[in-house]
C-alpha atoms as a PDB file:
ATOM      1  CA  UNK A   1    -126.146-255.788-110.011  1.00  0.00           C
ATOM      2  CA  UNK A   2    -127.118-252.675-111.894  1.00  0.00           C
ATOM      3  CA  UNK A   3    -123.704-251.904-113.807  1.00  0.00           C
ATOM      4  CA  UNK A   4    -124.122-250.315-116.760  1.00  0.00           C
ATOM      5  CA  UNK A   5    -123.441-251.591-120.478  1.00  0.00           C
ATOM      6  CA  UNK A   6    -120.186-249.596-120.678  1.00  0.00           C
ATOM      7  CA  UNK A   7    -119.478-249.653-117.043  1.00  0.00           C
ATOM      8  CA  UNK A   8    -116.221-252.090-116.447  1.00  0.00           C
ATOM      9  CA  UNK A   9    -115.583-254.308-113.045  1.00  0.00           C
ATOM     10  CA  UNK A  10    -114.006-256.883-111.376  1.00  0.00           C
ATOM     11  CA  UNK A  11    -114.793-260.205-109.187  1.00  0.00           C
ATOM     12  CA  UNK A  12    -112.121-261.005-106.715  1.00  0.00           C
ATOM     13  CA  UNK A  13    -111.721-263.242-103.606  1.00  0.00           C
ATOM     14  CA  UNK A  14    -111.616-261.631-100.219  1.00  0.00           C
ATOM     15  CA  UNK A  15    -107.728-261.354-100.781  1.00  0.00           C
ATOM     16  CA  UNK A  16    -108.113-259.167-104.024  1.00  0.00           C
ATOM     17  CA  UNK A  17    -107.053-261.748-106.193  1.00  0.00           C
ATOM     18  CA  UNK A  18    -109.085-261.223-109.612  1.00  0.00           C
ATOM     19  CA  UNK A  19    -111.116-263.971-111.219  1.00  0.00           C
ATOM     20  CA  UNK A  20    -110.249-264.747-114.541  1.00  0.00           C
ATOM     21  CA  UNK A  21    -110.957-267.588-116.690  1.00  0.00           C
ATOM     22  CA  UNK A  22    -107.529-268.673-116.426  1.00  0.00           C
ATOM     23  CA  UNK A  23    -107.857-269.056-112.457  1.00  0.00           C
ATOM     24  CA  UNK A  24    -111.326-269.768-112.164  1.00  0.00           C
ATOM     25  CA  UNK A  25    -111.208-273.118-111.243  1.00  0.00           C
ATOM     26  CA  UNK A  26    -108.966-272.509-108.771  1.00  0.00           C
ATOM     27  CA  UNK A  27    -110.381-269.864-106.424  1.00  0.00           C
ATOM     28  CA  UNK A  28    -113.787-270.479-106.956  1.00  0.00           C
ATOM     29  CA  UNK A  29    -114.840-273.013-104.783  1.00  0.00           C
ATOM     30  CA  UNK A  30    -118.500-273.674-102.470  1.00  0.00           C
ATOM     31  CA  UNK A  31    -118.086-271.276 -99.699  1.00  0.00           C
ATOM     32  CA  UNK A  32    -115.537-268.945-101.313  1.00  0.00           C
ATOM     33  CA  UNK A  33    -116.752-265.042-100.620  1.00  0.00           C
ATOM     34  CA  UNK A  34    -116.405-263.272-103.426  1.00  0.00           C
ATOM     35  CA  UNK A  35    -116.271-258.953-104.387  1.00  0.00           C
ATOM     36  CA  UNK A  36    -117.827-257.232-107.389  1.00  0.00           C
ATOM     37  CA  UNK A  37    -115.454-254.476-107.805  1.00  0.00           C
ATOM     38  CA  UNK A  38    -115.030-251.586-110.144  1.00  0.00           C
ATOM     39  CA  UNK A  39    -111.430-251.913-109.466  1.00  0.00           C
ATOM     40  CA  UNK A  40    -109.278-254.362-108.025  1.00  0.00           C
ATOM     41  CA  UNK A  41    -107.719-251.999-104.845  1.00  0.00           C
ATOM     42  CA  UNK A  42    -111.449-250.315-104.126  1.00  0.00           C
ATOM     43  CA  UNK A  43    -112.002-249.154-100.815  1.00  0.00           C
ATOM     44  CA  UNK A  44    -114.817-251.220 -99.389  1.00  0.00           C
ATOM     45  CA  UNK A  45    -117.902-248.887 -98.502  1.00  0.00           C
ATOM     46  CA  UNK A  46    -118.481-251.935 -95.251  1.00  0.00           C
ATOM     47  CA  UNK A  47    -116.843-254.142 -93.557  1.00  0.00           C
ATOM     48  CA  UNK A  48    -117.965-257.830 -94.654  1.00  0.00           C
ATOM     49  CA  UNK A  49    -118.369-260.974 -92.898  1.00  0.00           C
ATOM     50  CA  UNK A  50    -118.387-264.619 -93.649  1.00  0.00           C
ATOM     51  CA  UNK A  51    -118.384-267.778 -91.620  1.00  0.00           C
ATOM     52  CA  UNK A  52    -115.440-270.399 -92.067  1.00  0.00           C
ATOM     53  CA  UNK A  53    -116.024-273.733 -91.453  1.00  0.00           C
ATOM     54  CA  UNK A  54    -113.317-276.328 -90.874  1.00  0.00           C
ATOM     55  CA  UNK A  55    -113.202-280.016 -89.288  1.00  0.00           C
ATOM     56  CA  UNK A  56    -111.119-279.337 -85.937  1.00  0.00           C
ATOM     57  CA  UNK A  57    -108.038-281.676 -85.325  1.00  0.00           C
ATOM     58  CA  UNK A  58    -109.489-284.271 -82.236  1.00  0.00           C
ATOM     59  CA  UNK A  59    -106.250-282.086 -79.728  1.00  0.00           C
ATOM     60  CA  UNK A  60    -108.569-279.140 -80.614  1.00  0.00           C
ATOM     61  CA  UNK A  61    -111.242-280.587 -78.607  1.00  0.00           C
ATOM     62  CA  UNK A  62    -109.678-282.396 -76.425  1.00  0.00           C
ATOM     63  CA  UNK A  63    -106.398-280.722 -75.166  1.00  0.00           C
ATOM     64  CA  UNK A  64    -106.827-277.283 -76.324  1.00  0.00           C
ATOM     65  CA  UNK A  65    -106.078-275.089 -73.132  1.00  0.00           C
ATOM     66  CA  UNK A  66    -103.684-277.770 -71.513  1.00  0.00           C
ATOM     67  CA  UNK A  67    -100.341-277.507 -70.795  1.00  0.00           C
ATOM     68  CA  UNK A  68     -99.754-280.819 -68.836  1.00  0.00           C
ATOM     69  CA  UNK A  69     -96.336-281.290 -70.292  1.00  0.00           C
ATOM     70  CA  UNK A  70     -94.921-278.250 -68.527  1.00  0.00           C
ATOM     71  CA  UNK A  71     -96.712-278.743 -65.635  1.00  0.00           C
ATOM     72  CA  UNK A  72     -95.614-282.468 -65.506  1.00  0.00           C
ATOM     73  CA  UNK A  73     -91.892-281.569 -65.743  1.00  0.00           C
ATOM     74  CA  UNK A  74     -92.424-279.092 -62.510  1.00  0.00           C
ATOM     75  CA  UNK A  75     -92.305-276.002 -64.051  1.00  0.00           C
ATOM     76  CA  UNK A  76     -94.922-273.357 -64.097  1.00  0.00           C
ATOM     77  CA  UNK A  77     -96.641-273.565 -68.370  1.00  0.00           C
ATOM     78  CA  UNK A  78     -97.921-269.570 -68.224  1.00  0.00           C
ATOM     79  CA  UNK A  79     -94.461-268.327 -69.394  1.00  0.00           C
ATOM     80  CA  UNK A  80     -94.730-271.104 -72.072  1.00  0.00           C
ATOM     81  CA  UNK A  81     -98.189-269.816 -73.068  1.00  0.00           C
ATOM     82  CA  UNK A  82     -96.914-266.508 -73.580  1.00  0.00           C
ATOM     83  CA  UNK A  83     -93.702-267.295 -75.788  1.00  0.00           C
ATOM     84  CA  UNK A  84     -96.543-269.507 -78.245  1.00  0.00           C
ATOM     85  CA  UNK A  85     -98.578-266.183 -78.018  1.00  0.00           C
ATOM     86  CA  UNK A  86     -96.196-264.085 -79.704  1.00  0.00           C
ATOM     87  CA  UNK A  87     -94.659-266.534 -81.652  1.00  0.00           C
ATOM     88  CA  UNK A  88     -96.818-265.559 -84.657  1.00  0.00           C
ATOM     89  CA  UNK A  89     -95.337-261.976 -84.150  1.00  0.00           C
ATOM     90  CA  UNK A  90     -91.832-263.330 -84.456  1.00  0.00           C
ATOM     91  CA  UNK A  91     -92.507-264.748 -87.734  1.00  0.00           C
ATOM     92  CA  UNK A  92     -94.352-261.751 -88.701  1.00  0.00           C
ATOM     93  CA  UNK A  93     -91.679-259.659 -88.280  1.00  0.00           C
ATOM     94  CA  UNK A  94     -88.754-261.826 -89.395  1.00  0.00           C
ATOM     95  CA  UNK A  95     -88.541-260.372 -92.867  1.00  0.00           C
ATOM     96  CA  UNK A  96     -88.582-256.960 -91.783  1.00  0.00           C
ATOM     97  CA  UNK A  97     -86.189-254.492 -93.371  1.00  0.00           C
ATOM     98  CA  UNK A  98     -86.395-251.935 -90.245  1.00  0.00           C
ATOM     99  CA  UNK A  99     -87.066-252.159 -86.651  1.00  0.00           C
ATOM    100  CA  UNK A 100     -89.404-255.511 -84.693  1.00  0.00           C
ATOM    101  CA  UNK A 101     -91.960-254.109 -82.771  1.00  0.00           C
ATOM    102  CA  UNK A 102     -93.719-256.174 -80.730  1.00  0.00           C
ATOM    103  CA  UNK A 103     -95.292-255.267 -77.678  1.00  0.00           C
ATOM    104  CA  UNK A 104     -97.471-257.499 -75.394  1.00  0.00           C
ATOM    105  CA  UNK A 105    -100.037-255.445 -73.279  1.00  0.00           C
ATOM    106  CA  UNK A 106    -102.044-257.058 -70.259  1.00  0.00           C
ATOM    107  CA  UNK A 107    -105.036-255.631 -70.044  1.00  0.00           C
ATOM    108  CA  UNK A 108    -106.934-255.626 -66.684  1.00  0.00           C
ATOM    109  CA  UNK A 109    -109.595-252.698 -67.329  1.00  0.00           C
ATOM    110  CA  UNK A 110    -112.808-253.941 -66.511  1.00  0.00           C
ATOM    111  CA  UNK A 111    -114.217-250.865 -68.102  1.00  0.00           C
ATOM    112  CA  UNK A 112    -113.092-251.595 -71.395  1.00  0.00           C
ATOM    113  CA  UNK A 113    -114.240-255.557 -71.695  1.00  0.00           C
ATOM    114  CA  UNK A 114    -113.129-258.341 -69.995  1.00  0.00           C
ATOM    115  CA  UNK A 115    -108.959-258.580 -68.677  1.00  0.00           C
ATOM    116  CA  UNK A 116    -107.262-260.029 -71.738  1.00  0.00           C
ATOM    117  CA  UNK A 117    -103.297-260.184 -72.990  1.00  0.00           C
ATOM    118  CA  UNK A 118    -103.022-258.348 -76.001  1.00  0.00           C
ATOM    119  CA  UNK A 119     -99.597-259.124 -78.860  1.00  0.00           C
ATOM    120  CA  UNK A 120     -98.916-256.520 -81.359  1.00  0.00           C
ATOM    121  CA  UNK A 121     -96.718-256.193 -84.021  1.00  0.00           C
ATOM    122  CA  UNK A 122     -95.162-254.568 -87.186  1.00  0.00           C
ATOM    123  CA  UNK A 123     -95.089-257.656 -89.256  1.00  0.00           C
ATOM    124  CA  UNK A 124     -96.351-258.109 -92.792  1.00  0.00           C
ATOM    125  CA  UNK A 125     -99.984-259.254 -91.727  1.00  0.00           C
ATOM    126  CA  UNK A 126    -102.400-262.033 -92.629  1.00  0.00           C
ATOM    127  CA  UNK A 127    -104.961-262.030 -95.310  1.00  0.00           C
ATOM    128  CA  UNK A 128    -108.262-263.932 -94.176  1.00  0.00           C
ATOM    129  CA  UNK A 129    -107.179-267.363 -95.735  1.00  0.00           C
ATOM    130  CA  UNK A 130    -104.297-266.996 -93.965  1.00  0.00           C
ATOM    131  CA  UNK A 131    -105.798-266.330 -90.451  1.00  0.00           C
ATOM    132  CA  UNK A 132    -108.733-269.646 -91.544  1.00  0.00           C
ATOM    133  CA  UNK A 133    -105.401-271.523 -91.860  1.00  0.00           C
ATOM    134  CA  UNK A 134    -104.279-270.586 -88.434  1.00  0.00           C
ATOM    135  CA  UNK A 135    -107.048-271.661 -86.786  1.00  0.00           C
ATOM    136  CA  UNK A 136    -106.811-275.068 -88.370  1.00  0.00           C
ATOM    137  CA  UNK A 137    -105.196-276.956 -85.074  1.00  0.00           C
ATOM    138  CA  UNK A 138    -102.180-279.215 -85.509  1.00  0.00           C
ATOM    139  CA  UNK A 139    -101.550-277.836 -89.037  1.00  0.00           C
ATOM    140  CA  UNK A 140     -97.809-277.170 -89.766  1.00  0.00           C
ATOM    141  CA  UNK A 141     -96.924-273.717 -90.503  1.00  0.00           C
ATOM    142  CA  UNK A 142     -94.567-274.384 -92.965  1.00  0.00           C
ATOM    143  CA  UNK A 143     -97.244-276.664 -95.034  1.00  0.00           C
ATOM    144  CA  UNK A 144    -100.325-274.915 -94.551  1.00  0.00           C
ATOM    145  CA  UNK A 145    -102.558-273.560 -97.567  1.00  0.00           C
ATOM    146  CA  UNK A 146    -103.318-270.458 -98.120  1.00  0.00           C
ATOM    147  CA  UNK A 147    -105.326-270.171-102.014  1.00  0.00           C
ATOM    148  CA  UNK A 148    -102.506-273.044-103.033  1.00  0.00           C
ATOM    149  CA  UNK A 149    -100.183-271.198-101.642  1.00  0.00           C
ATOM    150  CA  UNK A 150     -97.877-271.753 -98.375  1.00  0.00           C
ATOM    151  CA  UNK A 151     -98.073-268.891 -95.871  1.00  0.00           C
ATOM    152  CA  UNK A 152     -94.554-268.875 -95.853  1.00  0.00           C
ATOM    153  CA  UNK A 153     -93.587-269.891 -99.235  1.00  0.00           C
ATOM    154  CA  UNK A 154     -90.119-269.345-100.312  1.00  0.00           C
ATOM    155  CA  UNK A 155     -89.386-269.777 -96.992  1.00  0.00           C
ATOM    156  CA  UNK A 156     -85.608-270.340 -95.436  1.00  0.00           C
ATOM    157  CA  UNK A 157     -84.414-271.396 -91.973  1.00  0.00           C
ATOM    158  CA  UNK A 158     -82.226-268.162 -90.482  1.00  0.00           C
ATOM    159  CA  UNK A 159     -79.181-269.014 -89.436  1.00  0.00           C
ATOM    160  CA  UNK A 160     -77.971-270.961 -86.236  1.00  0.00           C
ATOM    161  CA  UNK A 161     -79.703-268.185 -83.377  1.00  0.00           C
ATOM    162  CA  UNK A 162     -81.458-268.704 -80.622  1.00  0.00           C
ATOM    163  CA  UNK A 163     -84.542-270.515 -81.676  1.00  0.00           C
ATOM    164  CA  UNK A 164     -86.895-267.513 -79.476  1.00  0.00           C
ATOM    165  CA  UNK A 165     -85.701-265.333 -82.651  1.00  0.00           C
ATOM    166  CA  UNK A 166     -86.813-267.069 -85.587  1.00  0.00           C
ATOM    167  CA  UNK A 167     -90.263-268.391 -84.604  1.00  0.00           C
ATOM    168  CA  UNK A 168     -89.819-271.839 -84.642  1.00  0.00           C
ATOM    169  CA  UNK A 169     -91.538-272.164 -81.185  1.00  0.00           C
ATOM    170  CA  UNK A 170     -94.546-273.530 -82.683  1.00  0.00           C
ATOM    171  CA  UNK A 171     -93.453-275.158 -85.386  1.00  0.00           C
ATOM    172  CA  UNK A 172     -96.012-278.488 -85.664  1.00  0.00           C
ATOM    173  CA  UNK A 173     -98.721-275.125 -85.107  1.00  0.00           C
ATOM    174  CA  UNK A 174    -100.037-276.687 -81.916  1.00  0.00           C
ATOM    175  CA  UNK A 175     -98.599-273.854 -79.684  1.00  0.00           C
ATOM    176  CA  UNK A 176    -101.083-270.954 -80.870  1.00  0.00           C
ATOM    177  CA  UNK A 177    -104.434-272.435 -79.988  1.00  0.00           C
ATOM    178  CA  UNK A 178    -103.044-274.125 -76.730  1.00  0.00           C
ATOM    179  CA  UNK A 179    -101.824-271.148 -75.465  1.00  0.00           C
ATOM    180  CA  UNK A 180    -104.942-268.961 -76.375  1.00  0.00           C
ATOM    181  CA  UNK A 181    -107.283-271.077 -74.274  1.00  0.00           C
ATOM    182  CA  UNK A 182    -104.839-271.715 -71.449  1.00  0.00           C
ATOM    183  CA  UNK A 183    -104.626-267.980 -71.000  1.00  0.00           C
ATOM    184  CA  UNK A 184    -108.244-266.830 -72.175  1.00  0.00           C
ATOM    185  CA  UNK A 185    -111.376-268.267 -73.102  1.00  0.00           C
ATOM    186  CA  UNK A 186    -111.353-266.504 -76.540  1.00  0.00           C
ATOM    187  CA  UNK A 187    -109.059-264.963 -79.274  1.00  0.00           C
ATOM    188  CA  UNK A 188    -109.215-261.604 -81.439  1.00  0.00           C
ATOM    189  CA  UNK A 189    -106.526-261.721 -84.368  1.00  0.00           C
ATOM    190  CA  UNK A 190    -106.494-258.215 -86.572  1.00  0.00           C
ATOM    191  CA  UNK A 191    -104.245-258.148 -89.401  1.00  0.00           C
ATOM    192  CA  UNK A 192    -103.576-255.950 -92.595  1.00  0.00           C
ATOM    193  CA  UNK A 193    -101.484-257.276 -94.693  1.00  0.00           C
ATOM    194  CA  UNK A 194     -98.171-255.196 -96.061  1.00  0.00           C
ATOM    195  CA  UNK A 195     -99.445-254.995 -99.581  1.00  0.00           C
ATOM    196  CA  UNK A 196    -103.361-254.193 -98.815  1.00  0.00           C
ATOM    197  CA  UNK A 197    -105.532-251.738 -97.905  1.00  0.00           C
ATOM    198  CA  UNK A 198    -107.991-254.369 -95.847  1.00  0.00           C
ATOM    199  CA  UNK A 199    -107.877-255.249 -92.297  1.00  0.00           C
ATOM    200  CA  UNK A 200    -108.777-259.076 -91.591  1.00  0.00           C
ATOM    201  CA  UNK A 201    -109.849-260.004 -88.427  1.00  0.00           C
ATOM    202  CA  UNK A 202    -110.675-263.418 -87.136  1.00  0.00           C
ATOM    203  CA  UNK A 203    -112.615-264.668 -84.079  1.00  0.00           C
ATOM    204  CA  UNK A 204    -112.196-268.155 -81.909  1.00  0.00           C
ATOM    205  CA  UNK A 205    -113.933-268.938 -78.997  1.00  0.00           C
ATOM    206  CA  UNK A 206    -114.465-271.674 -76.525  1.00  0.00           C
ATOM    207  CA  UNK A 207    -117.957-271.164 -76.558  1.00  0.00           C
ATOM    208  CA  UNK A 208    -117.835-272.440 -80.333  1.00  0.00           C
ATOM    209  CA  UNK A 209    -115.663-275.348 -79.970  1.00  0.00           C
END
């Protein structure tokens, strides 16, 4: 790697957590991307890519895009779609101390790519693991893993409101991925998480599955 005698780094995962001997077992695993760092919060001179690979749920396959529920009780399932679409925004955002932003943009430009319905928000951001985890169809969002960790750990229900406000739409996680290729034939999630410098982003088409 050419680093000098004296010269001191660091190896991290693509969340910045260090590798020590204590935790090596833990986070290094086959197909775990790893940084050599000089520190632990260097800026990254590229941006860096790596492939995650996952055994979709059956529903992924097979209903993923349907909303024949809705449609079966008579009423129309786009408004549906778009609740699950920002209902990862509402959880997001839930802890905030100041002002929810979120602000859903349809975007009909042909000039700048293809019509698409864009959700952003303030909220405290996903690291990578966390966005691998959301793809993962039909995993609950209150168990999933996230380096042994729950993506909402320390989690507690708010009190009694209206269940739109504490983003328990989706709460078996089947909503997300429904409601992405009901609407669109692909999905774009960007995140930085509140306590990093990096910007995650994560790709899912219908061309893949």
């Amino acid at each position: 790697f050419g680093i000098a005698a004296e010269e001191s780094f660091v190896i991290t995962t693509t969340n910045r957590k260090e590798i020590t001997e204590d935790n090596f077992g833990d986070l290094v695993q086959d197909g775990v991307t790893l940084y050599l760092l000089q520190s632990v919060d260097q800026t990254l001179l590229s941006a860096t890519k790596e492939r995650i690979d996952f055994l979709p749920h059956y529903d992924t396959l097979v209903k993923s895009g349907m909303y024949e529920y809705y449609a079966s009780e008579g009423q129309n399932p786009l408004p549906f779609a778009l609740a699950e679409l920002i209902d990862n925004s509402l959880s997001a955002t839930s802890r905030n101390t100041g002002i929810r932003s979120i602000q859903i943009k349809l975007l009909f430009d042909d000039s700048h790519g293809k019509p698409a319905v864009a959700v952003i928000d303030n909220g405290r951001g996903m690291t990578s693991k966390q966005l691998n985890n959301w793809a993962v169809y039909r995993l609950s969002k209150f168990t999933r893993q996230g380096d042994f960790e729950s993506d909402h750990s320390g989690y507690v229900r708010p009190l009694p409101v209206p269940r739109s406000l504490n983003s328990d739409i989706s709460y078996f996680g089947v909503g997300g991925k429904q409601a992405v290729f009901f609407v669109g034939q692909s999905a774009r999630m960007i995140s930085k998480p509140a306590e990093s410098q990096d910007v995650h982003e994560l790709v899912l088409s219908k061309e893949d599955f």
